[in-house]
Protein backbone atom coordinates (compact mmCIF):
# COMPACT_ATOMS: atom_id res chain seq x y z
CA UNK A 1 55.99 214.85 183.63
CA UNK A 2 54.98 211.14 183.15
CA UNK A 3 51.21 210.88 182.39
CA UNK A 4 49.73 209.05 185.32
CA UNK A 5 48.19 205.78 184.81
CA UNK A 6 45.03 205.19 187.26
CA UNK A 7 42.88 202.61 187.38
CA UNK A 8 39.07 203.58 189.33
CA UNK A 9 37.18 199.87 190.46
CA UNK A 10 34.02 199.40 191.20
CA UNK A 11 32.13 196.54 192.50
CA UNK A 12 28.73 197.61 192.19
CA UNK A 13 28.33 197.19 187.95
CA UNK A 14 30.01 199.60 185.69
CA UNK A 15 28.09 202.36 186.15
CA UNK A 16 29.29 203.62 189.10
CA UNK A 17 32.92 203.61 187.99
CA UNK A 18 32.12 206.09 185.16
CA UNK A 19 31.21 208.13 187.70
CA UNK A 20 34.72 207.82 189.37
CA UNK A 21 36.28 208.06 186.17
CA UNK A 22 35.01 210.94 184.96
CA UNK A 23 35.30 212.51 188.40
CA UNK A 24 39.37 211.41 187.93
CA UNK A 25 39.93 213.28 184.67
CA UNK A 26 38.07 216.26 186.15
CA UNK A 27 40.40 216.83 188.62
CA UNK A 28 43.37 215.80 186.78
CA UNK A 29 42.24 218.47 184.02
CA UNK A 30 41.51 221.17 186.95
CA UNK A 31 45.52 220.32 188.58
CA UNK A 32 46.44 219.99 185.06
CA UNK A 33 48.25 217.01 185.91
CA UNK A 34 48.51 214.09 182.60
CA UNK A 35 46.91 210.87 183.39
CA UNK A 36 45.37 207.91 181.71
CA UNK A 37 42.57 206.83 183.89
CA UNK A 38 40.82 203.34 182.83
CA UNK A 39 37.66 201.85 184.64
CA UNK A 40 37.62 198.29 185.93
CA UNK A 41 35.11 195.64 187.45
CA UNK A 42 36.77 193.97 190.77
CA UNK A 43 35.85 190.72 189.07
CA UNK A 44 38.58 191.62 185.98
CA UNK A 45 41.13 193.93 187.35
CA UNK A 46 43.89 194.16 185.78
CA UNK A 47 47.00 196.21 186.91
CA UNK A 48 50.23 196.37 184.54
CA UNK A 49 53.33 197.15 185.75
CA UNK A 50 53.20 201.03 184.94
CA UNK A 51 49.70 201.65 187.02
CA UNK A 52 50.49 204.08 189.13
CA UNK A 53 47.01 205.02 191.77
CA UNK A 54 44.11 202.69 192.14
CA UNK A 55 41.03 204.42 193.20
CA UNK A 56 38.07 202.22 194.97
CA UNK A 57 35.77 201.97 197.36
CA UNK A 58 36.52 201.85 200.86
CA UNK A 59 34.91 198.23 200.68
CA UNK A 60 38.13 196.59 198.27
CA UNK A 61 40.22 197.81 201.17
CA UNK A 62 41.28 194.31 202.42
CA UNK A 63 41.12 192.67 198.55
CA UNK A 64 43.80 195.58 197.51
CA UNK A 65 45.65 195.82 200.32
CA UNK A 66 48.75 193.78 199.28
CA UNK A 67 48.63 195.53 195.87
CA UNK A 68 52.11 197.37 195.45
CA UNK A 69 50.35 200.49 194.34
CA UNK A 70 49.45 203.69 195.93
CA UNK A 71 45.49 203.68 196.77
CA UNK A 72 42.96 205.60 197.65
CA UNK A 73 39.79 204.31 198.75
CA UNK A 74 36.49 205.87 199.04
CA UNK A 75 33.34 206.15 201.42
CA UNK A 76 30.75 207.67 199.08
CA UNK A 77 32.10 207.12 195.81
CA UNK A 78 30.74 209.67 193.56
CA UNK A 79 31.40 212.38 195.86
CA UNK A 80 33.70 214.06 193.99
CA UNK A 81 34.88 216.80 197.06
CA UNK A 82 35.96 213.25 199.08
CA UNK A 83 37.58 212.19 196.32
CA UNK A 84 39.93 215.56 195.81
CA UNK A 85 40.78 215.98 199.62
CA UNK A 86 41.83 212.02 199.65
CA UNK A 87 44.18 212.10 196.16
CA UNK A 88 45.99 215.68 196.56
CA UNK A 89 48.22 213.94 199.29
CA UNK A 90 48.83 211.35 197.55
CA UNK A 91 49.94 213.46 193.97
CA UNK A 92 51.91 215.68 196.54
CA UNK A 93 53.88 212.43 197.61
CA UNK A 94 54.16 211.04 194.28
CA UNK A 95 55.19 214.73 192.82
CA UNK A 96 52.51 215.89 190.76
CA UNK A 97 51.54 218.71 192.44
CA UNK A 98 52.69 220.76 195.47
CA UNK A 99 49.21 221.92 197.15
C-alpha cells in the first residue's frame, strides 16, 4: 500500500495545524494506514503532484475548491472525532480501509 501523502492547512498561524497534524498521524497510526502528513500556511501551500488528501478548514472551501485533490474540510478543527467521521469515507473511496 502506497503511503499517503496529506497535506493539513491552516489559516489561523501554525499552531493550529499541528494540532491537525498530529490529529492526522493519530488516526492513520490507529487504521494503520502509511501516510506522510506535512503542515502548511494557506499563504505557502504547496501541493506536488503525488498529494493525495488536503485537510482544512471549512473556511478554504471556495480557495480549494478547484484543487484536483480529494478534501476534507473541517468545522472545529481540532476536534479530532469530526475529523475521523469526515476522512474514513474518503480512505474507503480511495482504498485504504474498508470501515
Amino acid at each position: 500500500m502506497k503511503p499517503l501523502k496529506v497535506v493539513a492547512v491552516c489559516g489561523m498561524g501554525m499552531g493550529t495545524v499541528f494540532l491537525i497534524k498530529m490529529n492526522l498521524e493519530k488516526i492513520f497510526k490507529e487504521l494503520g494506514i502509511p501516510a506522510e502528513v506535512i503542515a502548511s500556511n494557506i499563504s505557502s501551500l504547496s501541493l506536488g503532484a503525488d498529494t493525495d488528501l488536503i485537510v482544512a478548514s471549512m473556511d478554504f472551501e471556495k480557495v480549494l475548491k478547484d484543487k484536483p485533490i480529494r478534501k476534507v474540510f473541517l468545522r472545529n478543527l481540532i476536534d479530532k472525532e469530526e475529523l475521523k467521521s469526515k476522512l474514513l469515507p474518503v480512505l474507503k473511496e480511495m482504498g485504504y480501509t474498508t470501515t
